[in-house]
PDB file of N, CA and C in Angstrom:
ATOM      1  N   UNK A   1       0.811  -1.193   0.000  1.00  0.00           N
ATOM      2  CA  UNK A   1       0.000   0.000   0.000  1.00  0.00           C
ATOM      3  C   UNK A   1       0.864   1.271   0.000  1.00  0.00           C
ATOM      4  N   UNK A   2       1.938   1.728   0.586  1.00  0.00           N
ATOM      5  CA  UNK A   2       2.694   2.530   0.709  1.00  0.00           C
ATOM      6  C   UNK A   2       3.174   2.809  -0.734  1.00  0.00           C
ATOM      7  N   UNK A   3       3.638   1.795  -1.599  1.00  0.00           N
ATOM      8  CA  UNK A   3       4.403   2.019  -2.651  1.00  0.00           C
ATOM      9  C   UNK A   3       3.209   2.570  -3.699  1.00  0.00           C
ATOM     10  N   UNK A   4       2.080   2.366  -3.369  1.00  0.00           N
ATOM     11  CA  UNK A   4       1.120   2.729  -4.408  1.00  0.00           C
ATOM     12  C   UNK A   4       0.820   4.398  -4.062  1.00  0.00           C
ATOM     13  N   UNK A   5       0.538   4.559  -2.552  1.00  0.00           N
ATOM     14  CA  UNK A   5       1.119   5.953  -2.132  1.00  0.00           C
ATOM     15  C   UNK A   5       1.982   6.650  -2.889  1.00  0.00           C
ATOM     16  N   UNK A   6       2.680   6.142  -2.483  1.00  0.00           N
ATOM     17  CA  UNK A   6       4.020   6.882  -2.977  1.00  0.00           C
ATOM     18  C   UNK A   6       4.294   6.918  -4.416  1.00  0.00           C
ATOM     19  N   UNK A   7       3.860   6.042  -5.442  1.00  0.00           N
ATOM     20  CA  UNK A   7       3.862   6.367  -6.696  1.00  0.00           C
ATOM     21  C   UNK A   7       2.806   7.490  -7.022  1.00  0.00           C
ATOM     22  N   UNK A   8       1.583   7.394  -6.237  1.00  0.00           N
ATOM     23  CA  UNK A   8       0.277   8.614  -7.259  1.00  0.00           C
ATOM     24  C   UNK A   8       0.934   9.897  -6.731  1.00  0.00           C
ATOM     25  N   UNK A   9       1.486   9.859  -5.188  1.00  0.00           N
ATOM     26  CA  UNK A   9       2.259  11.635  -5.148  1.00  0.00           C
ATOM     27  C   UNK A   9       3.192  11.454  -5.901  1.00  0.00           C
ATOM     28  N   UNK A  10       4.071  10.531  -6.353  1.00  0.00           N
ATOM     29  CA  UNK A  10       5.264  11.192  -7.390  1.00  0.00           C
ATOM     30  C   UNK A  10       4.697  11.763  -8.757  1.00  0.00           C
ATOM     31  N   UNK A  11       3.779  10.902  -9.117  1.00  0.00           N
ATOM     32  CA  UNK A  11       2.812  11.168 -10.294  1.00  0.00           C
ATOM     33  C   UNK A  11       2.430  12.566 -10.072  1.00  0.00           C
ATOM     34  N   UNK A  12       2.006  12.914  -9.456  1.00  0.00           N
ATOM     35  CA  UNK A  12       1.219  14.089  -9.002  1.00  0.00           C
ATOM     36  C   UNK A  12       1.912  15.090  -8.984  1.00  0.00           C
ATOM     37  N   UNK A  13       3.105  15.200  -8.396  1.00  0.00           N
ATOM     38  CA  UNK A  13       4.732  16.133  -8.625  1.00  0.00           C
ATOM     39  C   UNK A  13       4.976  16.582  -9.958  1.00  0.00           C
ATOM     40  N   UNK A  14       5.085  15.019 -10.607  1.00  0.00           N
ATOM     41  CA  UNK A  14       5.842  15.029 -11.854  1.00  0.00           C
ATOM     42  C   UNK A  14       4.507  16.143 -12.752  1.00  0.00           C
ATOM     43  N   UNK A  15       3.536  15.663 -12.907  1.00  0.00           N
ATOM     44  CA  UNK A  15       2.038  16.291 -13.539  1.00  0.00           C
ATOM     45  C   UNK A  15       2.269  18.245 -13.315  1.00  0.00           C
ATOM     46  N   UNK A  16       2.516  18.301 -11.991  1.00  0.00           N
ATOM     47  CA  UNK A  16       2.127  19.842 -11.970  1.00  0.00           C
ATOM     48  C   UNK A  16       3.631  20.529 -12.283  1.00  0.00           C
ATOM     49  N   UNK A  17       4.367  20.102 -12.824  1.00  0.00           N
ATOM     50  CA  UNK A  17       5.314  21.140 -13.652  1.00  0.00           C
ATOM     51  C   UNK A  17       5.102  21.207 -15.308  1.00  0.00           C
ATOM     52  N   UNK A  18       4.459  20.234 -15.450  1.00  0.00           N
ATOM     53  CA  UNK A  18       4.288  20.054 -17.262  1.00  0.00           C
ATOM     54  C   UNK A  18       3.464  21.520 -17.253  1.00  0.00           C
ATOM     55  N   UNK A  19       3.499  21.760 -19.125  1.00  0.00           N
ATOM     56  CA  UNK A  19       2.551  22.674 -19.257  1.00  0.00           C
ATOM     57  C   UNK A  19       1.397  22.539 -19.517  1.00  0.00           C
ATOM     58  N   UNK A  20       0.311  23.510 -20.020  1.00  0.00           N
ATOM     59  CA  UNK A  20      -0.941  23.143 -20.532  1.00  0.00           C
ATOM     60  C   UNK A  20      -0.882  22.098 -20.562  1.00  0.00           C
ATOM     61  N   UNK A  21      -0.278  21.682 -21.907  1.00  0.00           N
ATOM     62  CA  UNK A  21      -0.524  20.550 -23.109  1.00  0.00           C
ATOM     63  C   UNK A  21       0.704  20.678 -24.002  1.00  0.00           C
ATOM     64  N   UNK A  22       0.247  19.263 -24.957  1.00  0.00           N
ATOM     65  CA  UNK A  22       1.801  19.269 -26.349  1.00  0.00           C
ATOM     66  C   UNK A  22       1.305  20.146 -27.081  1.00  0.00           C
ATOM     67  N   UNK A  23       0.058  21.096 -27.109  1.00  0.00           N
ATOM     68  CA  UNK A  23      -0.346  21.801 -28.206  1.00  0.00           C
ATOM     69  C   UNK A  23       0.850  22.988 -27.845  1.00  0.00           C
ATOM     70  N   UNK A  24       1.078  23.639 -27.002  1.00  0.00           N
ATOM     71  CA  UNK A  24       1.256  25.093 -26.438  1.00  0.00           C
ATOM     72  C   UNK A  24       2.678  24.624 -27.032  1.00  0.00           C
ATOM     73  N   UNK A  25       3.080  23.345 -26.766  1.00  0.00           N
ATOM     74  CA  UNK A  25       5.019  23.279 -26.960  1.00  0.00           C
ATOM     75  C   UNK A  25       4.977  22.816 -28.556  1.00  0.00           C
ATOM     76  N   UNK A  26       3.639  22.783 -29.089  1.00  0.00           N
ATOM     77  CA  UNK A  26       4.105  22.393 -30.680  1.00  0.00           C
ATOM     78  C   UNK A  26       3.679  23.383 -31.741  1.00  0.00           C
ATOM     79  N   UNK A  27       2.734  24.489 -30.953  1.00  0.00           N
ATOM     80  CA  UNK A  27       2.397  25.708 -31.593  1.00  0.00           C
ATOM     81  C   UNK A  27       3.402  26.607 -32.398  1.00  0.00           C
ATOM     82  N   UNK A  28       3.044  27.171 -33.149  1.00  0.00           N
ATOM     83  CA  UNK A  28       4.397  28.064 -33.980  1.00  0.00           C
ATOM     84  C   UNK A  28       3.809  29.589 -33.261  1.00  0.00           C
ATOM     85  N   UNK A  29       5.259  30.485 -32.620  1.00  0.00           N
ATOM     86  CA  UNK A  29       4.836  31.232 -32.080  1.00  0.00           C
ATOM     87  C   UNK A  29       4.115  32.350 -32.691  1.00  0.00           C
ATOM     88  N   UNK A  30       3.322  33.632 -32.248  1.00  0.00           N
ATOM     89  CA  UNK A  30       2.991  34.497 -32.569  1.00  0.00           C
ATOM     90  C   UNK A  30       4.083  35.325 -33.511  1.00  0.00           C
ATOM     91  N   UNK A  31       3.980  35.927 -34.498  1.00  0.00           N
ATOM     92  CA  UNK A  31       5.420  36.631 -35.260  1.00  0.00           C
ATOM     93  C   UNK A  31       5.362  37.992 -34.960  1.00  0.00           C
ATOM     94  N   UNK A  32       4.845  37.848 -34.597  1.00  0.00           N
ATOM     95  CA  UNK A  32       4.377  39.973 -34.322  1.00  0.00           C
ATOM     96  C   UNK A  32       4.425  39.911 -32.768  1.00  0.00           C
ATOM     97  N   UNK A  33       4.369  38.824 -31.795  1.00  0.00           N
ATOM     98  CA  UNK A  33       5.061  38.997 -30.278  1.00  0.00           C
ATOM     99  C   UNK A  33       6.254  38.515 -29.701  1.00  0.00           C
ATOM    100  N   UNK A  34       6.726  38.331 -30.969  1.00  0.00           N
ATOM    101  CA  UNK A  34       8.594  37.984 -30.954  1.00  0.00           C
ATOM    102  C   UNK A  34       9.423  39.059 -30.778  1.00  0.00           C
ATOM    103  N   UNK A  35      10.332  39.468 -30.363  1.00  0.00           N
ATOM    104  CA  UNK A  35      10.973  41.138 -30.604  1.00  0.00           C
ATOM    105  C   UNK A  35      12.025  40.402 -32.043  1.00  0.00           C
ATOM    106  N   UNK A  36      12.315  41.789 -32.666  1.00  0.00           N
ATOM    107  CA  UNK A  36      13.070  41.145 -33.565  1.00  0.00           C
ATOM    108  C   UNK A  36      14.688  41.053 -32.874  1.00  0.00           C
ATOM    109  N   UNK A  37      15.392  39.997 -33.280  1.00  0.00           N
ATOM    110  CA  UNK A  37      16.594  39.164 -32.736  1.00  0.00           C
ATOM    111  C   UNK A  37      17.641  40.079 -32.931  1.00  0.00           C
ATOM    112  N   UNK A  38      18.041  40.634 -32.254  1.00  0.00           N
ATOM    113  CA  UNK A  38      19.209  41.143 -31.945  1.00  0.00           C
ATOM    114  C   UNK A  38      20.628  40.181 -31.589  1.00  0.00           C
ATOM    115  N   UNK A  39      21.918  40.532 -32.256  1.00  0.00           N
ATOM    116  CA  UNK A  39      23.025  39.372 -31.573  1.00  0.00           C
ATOM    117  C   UNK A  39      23.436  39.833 -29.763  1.00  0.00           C
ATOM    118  N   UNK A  40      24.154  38.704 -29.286  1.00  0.00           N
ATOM    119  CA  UNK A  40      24.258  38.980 -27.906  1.00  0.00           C
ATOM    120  C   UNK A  40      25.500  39.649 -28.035  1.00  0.00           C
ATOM    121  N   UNK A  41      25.364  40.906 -26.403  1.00  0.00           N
ATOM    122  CA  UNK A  41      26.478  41.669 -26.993  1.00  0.00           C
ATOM    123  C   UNK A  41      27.773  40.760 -26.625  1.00  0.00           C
ATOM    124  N   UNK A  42      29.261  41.109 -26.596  1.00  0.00           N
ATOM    125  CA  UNK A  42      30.538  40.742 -26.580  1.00  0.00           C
ATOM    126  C   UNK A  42      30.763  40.555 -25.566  1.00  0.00           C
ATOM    127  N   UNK A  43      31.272  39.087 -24.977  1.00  0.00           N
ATOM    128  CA  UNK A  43      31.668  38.629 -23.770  1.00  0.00           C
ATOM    129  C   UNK A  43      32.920  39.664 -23.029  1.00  0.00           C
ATOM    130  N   UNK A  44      33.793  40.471 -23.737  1.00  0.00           N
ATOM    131  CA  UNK A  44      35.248  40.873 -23.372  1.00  0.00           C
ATOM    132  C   UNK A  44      33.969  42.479 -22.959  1.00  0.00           C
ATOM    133  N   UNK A  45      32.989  43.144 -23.890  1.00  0.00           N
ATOM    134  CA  UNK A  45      32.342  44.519 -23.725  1.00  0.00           C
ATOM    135  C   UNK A  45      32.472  45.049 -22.159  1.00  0.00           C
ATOM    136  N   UNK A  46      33.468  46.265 -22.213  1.00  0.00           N
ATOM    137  CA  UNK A  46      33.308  46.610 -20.649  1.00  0.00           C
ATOM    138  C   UNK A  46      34.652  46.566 -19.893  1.00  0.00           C
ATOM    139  N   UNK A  47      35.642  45.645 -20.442  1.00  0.00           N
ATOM    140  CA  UNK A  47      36.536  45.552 -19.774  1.00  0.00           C
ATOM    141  C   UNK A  47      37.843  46.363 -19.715  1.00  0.00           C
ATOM    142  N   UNK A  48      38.443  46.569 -18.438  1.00  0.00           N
ATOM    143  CA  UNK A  48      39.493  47.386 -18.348  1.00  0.00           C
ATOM    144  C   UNK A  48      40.829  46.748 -18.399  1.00  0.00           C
ATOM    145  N   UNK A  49      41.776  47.021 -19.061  1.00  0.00           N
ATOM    146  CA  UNK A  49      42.943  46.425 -18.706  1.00  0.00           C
ATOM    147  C   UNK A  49      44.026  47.294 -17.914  1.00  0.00           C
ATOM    148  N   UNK A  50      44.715  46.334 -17.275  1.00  0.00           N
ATOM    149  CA  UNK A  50      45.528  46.919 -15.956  1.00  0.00           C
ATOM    150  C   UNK A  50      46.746  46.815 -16.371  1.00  0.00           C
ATOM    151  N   UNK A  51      47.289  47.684 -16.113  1.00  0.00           N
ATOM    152  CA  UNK A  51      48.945  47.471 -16.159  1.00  0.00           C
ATOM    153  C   UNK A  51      49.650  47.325 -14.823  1.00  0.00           C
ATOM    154  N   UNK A  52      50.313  46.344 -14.064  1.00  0.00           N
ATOM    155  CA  UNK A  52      51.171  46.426 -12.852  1.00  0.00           C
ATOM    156  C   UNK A  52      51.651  47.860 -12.512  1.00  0.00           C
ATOM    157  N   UNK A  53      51.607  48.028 -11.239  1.00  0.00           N
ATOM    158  CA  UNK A  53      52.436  49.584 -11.030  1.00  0.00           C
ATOM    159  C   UNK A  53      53.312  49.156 -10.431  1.00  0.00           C
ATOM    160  N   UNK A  54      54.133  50.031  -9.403  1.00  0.00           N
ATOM    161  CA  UNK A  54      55.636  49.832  -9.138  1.00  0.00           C
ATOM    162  C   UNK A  54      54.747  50.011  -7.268  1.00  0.00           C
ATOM    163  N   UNK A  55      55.426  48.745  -6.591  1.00  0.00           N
ATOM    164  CA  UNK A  55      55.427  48.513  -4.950  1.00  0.00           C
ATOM    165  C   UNK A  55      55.053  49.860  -3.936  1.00  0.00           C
ATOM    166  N   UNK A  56      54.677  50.133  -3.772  1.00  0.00           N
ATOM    167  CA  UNK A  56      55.060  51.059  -2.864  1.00  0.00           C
ATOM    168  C   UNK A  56      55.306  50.848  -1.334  1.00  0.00           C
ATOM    169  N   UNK A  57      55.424  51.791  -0.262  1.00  0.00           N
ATOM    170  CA  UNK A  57      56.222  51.325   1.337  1.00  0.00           C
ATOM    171  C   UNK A  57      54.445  50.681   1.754  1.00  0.00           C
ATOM    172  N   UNK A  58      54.799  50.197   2.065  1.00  0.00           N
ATOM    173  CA  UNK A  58      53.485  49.182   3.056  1.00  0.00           C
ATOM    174  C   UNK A  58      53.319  49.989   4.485  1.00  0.00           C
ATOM    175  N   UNK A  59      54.360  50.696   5.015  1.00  0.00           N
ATOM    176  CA  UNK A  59      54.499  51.654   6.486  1.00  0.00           C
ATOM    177  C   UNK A  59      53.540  52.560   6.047  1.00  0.00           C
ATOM    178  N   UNK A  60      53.871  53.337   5.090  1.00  0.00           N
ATOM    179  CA  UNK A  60      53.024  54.434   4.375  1.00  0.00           C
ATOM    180  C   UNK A  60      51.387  54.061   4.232  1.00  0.00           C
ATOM    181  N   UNK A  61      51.246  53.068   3.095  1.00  0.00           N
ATOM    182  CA  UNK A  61      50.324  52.299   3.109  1.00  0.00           C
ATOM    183  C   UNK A  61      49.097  52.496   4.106  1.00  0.00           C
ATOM    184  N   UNK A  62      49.774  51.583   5.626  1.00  0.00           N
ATOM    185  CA  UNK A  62      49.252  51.496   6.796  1.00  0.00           C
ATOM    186  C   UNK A  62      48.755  52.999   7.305  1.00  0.00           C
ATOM    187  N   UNK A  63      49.577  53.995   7.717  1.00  0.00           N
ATOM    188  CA  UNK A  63      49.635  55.072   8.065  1.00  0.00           C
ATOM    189  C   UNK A  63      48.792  55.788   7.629  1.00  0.00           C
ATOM    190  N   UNK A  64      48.656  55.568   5.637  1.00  0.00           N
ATOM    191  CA  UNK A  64      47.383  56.452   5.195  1.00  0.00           C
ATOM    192  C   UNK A  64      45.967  56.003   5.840  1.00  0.00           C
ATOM    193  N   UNK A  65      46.009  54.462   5.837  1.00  0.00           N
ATOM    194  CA  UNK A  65      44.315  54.485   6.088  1.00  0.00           C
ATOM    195  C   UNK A  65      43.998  53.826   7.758  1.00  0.00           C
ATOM    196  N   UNK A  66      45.238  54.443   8.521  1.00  0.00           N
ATOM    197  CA  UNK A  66      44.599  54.451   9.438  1.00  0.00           C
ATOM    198  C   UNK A  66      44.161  55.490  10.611  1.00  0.00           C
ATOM    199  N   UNK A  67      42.916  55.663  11.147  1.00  0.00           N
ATOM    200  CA  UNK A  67      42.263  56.583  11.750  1.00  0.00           C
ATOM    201  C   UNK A  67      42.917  57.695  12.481  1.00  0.00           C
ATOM    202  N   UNK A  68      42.745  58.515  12.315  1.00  0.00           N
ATOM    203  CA  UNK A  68      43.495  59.408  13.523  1.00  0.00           C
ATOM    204  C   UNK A  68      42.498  59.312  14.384  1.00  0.00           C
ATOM    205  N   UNK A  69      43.075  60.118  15.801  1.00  0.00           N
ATOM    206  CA  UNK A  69      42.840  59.928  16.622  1.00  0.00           C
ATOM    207  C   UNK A  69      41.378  60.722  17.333  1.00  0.00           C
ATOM    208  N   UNK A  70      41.174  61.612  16.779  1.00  0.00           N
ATOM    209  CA  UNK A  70      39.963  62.475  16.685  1.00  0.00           C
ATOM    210  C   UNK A  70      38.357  61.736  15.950  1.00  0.00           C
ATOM    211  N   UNK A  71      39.210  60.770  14.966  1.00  0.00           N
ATOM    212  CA  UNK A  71      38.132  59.822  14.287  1.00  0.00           C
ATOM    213  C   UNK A  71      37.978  58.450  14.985  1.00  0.00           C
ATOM    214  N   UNK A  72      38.399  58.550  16.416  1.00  0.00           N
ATOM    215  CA  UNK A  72      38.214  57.006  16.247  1.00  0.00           C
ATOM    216  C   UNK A  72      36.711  57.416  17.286  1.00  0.00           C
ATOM    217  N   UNK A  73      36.290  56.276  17.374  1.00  0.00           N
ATOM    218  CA  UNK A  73      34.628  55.951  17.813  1.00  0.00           C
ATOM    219  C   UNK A  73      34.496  56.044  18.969  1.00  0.00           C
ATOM    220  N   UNK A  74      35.982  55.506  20.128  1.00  0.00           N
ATOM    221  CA  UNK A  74      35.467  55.808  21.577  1.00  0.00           C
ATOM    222  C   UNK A  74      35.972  57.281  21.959  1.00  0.00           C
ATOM    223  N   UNK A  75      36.753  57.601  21.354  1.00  0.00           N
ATOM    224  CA  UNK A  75      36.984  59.311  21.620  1.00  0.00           C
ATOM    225  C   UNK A  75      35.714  60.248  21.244  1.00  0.00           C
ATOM    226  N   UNK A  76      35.408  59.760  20.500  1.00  0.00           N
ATOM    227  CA  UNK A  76      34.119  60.565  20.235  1.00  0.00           C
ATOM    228  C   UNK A  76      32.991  60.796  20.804  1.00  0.00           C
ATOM    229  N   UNK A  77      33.132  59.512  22.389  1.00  0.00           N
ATOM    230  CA  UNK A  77      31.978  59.309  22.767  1.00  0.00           C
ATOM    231  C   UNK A  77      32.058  59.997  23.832  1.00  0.00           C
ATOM    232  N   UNK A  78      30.867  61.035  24.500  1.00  0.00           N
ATOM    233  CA  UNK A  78      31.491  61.641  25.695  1.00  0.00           C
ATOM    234  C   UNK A  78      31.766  60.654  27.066  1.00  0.00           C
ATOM    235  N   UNK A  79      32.646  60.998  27.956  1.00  0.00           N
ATOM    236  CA  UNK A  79      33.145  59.872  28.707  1.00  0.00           C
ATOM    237  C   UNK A  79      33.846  58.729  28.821  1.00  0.00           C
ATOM    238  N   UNK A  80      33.958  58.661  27.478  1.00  0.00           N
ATOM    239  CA  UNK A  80      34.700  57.047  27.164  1.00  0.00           C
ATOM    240  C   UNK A  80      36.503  57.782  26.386  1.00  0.00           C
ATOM    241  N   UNK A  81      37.133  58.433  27.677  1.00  0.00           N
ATOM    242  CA  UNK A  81      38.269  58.509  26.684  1.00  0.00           C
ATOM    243  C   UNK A  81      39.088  56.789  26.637  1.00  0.00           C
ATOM    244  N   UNK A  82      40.196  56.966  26.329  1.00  0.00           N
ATOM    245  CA  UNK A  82      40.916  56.300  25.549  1.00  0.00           C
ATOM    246  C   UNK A  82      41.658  55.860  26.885  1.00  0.00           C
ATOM    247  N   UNK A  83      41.845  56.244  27.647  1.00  0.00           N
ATOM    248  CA  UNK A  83      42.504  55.669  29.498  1.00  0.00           C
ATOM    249  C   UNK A  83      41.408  55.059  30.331  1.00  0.00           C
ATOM    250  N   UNK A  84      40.069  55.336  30.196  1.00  0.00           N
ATOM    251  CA  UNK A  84      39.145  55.064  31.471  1.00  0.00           C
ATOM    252  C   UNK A  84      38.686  53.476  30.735  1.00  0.00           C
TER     253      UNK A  84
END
């Protein structure tokens, strides 16, 4: 009994993704609700090319992007200096 279960819900699965019917998938489409075909554009369209630059100091680097001291989040907060 189970396996007969279990076959009409698989049946039943399989059923509700089909479409209508073979008519709708054997129909020739509308020609006037087609857009007309354009080619797809160029896989490379858009792209930048890079050239390597030259190393620079990594100290520097660091130094630029890090916060001064006026920007950091607990200085800013009243009461919360940077010792307590």
């Amino acid at each position: 009994m189970p396996f007969v279960i279990s076959t009409f819900v698989a049946g039943v699965m399989l059923a509700g993704g089909l479409p209508a019917g073979p008519s709708d998938l054997l129909a020739p489409l509308d020609s006037e609700s087609v857009p007309a075909w354009s080619p797809p554009p160029a896989p490379t369209r858009g792209l930048r090319f890079f050239t390597p630059a030259e190393p620079k100091d990594w100290r520097q680097l660091n130094r630029d992007v890090t916060p001064s001291v006026k920007t950091r989040p607990m200085d800013a907060m009243p009461g919360m200096g940077a010792g307590s």
